[in-house]
N, C-alpha and C. Protein backbone atom coordinates (compact mmCIF):
# COMPACT_ATOMS: atom_id res chain seq x y z
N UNK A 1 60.35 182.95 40.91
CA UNK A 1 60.98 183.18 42.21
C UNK A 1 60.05 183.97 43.13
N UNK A 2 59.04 184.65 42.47
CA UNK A 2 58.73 186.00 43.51
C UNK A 2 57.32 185.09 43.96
N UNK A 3 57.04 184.13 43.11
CA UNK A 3 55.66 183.53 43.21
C UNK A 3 55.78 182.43 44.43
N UNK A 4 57.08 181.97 44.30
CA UNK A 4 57.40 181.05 45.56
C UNK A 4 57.83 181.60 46.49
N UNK A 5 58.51 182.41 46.96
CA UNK A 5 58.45 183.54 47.87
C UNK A 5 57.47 183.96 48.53
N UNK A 6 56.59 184.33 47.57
CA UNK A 6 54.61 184.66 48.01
C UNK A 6 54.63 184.24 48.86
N UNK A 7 54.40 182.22 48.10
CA UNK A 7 53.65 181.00 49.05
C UNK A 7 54.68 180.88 50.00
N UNK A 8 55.62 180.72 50.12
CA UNK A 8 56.20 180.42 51.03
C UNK A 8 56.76 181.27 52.31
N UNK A 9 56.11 182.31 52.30
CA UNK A 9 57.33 183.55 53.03
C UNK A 9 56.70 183.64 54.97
N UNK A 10 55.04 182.59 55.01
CA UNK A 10 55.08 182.02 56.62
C UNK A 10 55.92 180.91 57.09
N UNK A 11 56.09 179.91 55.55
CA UNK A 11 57.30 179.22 56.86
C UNK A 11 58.63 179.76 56.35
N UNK A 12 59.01 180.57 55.94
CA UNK A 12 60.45 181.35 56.61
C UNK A 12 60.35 181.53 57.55
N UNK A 13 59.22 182.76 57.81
CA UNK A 13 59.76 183.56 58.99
C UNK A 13 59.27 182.94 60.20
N UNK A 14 58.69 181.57 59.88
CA UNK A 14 58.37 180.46 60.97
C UNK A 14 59.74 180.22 61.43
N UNK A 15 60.73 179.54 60.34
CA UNK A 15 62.10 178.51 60.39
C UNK A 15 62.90 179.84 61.18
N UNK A 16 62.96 181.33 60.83
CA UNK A 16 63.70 182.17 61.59
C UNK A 16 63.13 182.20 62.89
N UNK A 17 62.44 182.65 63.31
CA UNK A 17 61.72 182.57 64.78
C UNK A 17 62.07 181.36 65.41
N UNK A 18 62.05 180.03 64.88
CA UNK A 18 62.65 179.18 65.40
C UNK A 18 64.31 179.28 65.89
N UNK A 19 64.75 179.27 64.32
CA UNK A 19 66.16 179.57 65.01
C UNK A 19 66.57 180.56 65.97
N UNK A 20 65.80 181.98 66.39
CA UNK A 20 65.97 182.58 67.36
C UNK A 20 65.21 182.36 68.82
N UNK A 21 64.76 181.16 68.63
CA UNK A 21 64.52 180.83 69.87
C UNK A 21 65.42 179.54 70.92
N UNK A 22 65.89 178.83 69.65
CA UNK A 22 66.87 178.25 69.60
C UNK A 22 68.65 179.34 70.10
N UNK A 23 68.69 180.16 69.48
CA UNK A 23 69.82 181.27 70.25
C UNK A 23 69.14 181.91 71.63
N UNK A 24 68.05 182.04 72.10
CA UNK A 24 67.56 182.65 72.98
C UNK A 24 68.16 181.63 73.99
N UNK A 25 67.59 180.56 73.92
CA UNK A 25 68.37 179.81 74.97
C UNK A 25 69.77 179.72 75.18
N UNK A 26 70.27 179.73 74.15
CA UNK A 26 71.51 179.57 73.76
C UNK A 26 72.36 180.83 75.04
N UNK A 27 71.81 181.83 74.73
CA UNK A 27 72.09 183.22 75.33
C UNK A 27 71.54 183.11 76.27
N UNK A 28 70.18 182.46 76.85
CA UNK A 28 70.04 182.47 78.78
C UNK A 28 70.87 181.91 79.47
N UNK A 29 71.60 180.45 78.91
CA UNK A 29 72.10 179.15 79.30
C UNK A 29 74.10 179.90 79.96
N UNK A 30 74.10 181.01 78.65
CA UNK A 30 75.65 181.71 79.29
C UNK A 30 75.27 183.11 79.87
N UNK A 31 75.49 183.17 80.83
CA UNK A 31 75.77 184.09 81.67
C UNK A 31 76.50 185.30 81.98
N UNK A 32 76.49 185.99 80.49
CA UNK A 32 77.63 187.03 79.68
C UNK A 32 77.45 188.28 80.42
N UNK A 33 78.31 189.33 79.64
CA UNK A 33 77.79 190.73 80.19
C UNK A 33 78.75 191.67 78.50
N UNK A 34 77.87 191.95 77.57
CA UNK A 34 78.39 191.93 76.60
C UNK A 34 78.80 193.95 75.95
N UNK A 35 79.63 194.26 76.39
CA UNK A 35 79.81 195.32 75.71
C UNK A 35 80.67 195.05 74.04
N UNK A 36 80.01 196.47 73.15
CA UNK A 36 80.28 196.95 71.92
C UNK A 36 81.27 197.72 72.00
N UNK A 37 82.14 197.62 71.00
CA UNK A 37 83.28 198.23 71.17
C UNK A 37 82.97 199.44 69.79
N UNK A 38 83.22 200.58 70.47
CA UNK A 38 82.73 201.78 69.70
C UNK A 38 83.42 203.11 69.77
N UNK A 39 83.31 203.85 69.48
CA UNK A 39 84.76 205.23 69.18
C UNK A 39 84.91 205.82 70.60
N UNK A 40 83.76 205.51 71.49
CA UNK A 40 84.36 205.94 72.52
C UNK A 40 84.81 205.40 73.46
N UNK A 41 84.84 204.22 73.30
CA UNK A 41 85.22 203.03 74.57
C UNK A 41 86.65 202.05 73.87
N UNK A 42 87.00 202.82 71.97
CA UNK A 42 88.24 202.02 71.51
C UNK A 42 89.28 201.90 72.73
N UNK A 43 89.43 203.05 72.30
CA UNK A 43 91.18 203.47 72.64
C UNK A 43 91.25 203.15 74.34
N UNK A 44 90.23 203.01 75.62
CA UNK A 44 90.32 202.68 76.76
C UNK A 44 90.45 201.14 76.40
N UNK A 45 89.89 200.64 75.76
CA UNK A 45 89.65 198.96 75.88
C UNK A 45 91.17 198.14 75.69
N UNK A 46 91.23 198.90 74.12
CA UNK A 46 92.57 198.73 73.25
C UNK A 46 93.62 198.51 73.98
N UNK A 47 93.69 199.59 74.61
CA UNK A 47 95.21 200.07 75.52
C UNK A 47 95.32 198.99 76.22
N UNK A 48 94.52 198.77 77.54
CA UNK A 48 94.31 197.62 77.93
C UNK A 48 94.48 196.55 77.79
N UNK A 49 93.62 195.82 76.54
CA UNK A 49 94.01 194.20 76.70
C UNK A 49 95.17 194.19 75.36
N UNK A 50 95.69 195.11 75.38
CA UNK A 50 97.02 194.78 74.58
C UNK A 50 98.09 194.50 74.83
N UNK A 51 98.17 194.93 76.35
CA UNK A 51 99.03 193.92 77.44
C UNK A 51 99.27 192.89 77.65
N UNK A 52 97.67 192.30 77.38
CA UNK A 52 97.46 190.59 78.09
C UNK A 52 97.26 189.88 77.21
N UNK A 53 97.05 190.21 75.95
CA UNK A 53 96.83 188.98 74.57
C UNK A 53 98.35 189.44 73.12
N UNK A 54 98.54 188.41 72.90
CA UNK A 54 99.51 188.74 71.69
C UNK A 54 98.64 188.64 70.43
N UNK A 55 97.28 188.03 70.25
CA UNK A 55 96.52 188.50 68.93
C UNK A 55 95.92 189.55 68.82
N UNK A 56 96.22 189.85 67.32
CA UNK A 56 95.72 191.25 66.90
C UNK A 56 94.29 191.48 67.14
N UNK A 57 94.01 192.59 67.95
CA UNK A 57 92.90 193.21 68.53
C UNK A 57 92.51 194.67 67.86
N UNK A 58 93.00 194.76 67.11
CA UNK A 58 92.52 195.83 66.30
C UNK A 58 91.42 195.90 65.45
N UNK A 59 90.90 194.78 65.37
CA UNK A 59 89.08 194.80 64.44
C UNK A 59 88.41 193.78 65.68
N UNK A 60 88.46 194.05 66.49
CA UNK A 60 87.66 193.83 67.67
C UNK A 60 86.38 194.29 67.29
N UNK A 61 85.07 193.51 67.49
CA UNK A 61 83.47 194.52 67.67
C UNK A 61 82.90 194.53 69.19
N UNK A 62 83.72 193.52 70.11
CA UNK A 62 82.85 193.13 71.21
C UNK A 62 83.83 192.66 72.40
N UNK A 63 83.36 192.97 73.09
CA UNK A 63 84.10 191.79 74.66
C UNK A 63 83.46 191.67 75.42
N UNK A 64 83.46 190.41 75.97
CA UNK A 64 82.33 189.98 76.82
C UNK A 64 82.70 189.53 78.41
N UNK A 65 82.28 189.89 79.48
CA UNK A 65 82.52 189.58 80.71
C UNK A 65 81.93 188.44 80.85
N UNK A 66 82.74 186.99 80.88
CA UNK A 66 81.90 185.52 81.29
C UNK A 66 82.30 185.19 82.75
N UNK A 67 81.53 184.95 83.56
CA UNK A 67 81.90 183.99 84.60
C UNK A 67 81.44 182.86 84.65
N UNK A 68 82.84 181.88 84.55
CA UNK A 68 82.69 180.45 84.35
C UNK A 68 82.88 179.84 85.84
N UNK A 69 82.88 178.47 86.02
CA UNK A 69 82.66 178.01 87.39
C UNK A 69 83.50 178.36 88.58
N UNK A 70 84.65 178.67 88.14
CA UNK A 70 85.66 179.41 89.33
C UNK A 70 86.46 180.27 88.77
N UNK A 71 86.74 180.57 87.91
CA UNK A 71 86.88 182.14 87.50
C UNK A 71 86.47 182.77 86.40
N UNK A 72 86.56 184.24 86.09
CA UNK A 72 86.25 185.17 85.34
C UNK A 72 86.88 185.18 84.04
N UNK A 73 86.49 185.40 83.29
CA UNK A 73 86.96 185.33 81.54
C UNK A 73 86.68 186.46 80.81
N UNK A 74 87.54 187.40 80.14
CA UNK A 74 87.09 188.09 78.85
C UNK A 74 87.56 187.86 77.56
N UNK A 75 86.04 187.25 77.10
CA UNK A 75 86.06 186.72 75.68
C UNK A 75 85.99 188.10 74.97
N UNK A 76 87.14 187.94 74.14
CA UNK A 76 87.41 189.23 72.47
C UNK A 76 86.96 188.88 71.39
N UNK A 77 85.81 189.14 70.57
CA UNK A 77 85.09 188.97 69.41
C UNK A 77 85.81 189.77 68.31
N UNK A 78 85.89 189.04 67.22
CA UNK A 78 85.88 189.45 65.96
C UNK A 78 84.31 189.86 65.20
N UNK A 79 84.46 189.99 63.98
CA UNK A 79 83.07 189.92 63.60
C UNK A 79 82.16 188.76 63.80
N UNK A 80 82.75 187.51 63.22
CA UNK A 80 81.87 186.26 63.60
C UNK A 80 82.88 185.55 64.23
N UNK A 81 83.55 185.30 65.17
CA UNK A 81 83.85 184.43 66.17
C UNK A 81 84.83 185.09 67.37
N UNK A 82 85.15 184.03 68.08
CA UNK A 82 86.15 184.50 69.67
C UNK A 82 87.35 184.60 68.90
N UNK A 83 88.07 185.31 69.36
CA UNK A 83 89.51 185.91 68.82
C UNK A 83 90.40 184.88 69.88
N UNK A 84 90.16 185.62 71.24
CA UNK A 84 91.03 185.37 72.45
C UNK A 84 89.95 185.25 73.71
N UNK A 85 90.62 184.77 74.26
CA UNK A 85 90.25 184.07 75.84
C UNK A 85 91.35 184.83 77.06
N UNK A 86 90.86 185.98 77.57
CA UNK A 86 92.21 186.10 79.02
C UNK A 86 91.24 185.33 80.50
N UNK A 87 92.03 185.18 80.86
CA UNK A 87 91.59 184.67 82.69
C UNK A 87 92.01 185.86 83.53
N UNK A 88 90.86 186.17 83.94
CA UNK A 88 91.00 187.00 85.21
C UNK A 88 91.27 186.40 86.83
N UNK A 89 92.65 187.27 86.90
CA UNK A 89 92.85 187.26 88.12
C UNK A 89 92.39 188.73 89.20
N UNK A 90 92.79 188.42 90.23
CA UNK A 90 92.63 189.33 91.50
C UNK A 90 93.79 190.53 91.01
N UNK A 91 93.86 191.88 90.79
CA UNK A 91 94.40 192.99 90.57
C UNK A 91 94.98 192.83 89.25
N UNK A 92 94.68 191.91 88.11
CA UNK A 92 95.33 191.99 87.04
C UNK A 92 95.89 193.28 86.08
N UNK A 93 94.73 193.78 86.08
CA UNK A 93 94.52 195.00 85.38
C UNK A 93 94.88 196.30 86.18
N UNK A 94 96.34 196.91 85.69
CA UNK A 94 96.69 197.97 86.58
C UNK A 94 96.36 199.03 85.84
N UNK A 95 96.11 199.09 84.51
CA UNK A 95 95.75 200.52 83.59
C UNK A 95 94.69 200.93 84.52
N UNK A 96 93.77 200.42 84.47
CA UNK A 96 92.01 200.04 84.63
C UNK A 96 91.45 198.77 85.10
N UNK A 97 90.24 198.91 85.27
CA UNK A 97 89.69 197.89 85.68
C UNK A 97 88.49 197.49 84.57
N UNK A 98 88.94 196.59 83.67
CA UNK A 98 88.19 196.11 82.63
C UNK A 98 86.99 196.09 82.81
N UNK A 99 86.97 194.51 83.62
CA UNK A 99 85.94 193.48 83.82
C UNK A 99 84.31 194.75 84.11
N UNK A 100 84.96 196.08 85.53
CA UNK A 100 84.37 196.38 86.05
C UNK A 100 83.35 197.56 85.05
N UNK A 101 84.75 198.02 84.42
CA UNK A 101 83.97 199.12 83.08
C UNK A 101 83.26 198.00 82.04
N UNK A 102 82.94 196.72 82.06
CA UNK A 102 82.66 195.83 81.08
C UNK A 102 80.94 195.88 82.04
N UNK A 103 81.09 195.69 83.00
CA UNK A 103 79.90 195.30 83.69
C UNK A 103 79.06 196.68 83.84
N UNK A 104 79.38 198.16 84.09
CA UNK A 104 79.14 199.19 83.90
C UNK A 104 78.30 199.62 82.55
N UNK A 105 79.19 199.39 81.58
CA UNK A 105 78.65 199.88 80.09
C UNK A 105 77.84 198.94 79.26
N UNK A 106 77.92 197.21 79.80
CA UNK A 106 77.89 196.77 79.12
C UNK A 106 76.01 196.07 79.05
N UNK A 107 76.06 195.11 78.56
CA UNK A 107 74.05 194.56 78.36
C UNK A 107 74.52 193.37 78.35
N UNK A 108 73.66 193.10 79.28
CA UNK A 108 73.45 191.63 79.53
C UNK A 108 73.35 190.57 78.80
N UNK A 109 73.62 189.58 78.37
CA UNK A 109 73.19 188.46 77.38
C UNK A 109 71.84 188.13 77.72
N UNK A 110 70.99 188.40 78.79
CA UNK A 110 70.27 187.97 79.45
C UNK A 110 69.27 188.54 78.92
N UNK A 111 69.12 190.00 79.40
CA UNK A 111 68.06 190.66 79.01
C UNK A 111 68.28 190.85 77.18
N UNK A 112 69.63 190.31 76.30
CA UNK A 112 69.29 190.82 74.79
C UNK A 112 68.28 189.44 74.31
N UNK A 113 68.46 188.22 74.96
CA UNK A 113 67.60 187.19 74.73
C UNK A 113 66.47 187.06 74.96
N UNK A 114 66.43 187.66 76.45
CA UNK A 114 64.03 187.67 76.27
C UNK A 114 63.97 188.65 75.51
N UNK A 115 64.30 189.78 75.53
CA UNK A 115 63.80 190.23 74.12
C UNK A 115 63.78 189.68 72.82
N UNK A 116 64.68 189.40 72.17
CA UNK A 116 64.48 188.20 70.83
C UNK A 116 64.04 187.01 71.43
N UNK A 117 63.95 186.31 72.17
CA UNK A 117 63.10 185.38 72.44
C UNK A 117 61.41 186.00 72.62
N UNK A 118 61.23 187.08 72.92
CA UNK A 118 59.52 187.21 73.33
C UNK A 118 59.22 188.23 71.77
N UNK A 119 60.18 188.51 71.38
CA UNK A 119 59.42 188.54 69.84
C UNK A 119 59.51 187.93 69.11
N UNK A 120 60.09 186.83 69.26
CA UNK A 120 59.89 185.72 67.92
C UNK A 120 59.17 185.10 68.62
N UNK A 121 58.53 184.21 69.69
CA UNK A 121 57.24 184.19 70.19
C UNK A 121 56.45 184.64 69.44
N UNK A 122 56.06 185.57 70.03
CA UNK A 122 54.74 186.59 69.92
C UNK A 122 54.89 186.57 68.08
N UNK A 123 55.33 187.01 67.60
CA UNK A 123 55.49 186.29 65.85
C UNK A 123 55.14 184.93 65.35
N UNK A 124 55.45 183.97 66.32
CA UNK A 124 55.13 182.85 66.04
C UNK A 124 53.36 182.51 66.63
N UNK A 125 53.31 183.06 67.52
CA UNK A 125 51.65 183.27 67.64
C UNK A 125 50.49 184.09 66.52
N UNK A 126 51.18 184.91 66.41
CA UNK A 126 50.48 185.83 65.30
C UNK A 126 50.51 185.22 64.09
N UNK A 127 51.41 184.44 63.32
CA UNK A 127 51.30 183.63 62.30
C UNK A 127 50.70 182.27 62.38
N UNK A 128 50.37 181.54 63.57
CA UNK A 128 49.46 181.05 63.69
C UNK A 128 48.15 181.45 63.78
N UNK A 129 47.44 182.04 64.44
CA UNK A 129 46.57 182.97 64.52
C UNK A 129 45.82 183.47 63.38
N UNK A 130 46.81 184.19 62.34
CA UNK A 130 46.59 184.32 61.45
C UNK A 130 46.51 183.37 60.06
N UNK A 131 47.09 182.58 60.22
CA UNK A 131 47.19 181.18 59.26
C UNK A 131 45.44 180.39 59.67
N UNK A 132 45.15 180.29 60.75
CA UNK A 132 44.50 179.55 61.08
C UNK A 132 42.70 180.21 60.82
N UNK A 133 43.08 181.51 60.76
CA UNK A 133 41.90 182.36 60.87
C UNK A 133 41.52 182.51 59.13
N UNK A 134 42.59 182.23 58.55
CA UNK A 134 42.32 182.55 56.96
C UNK A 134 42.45 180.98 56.34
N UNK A 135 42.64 180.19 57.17
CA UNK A 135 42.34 178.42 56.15
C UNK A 135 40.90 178.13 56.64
N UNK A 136 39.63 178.76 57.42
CA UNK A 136 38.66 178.56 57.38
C UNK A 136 37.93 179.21 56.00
């Protein structure tokens, strides 16, 4: 096992770099605004969209501010997938203003993708580079 591992461990981290360049696009192409849901932003978030969704939101990790072609969306993440979908309207939110504390706290889908996109790049250059410099 450890011997094939050896030989093989440039095209892994070839096939990974791929697949994250493959999500890089993935993540330029939507137009998110992605806050983490964390001990200090629970209990504001919580309160909130527990109004507007009847699924359980209590192991929430994420919510994401989308704007789709004519209106606004906050997608609710579980660990690996969308929980719930609300549609934003004009004054929905009388606790707070979600969307706006979402766009405030939150990171862009935008900028988390050129970053994993320009280092799995730059990885994928360097293992060429280096592959190519040691088969002479």
């Amino acid at each position: 096992m450890y011997n094939w591992l050896k030989k093989n461990i440039y095209k892994i981290i070839v096939l990974i770099c791929i697949f994250n360049l493959i999500i890089t696009f993935r993540m330029l192409w939507r137009d998110s605004i992605i806050l983490y849901i964390n001990d200090k932003n629970r209990d504001f978030i919580l309160n909130i969209l527990s109004e507007y969704t009847d699924t359980d939101i209590s192991s929430i990790r994420k919510v994401a501010y989308v704007r789709r072609w004519t209106h606004g969306c906050i997608d609710i993440y579980d660990w690996f997938k969308k929980k719930d979908e609300i549609l934003i309207s004009e004054g929905m939110f009388t606790k707070g203003d979600v969307p706006k504390y979402i766009k405030e706290n939150g990171y862009k889908e935008e900028n988390i993708a050129k970053v994993l996109g320009t280092s799995s790049f730059i990885i994928l250059i360097v293992i060429i580079i280096y592959k190519r410099k040691h088969k002479k």
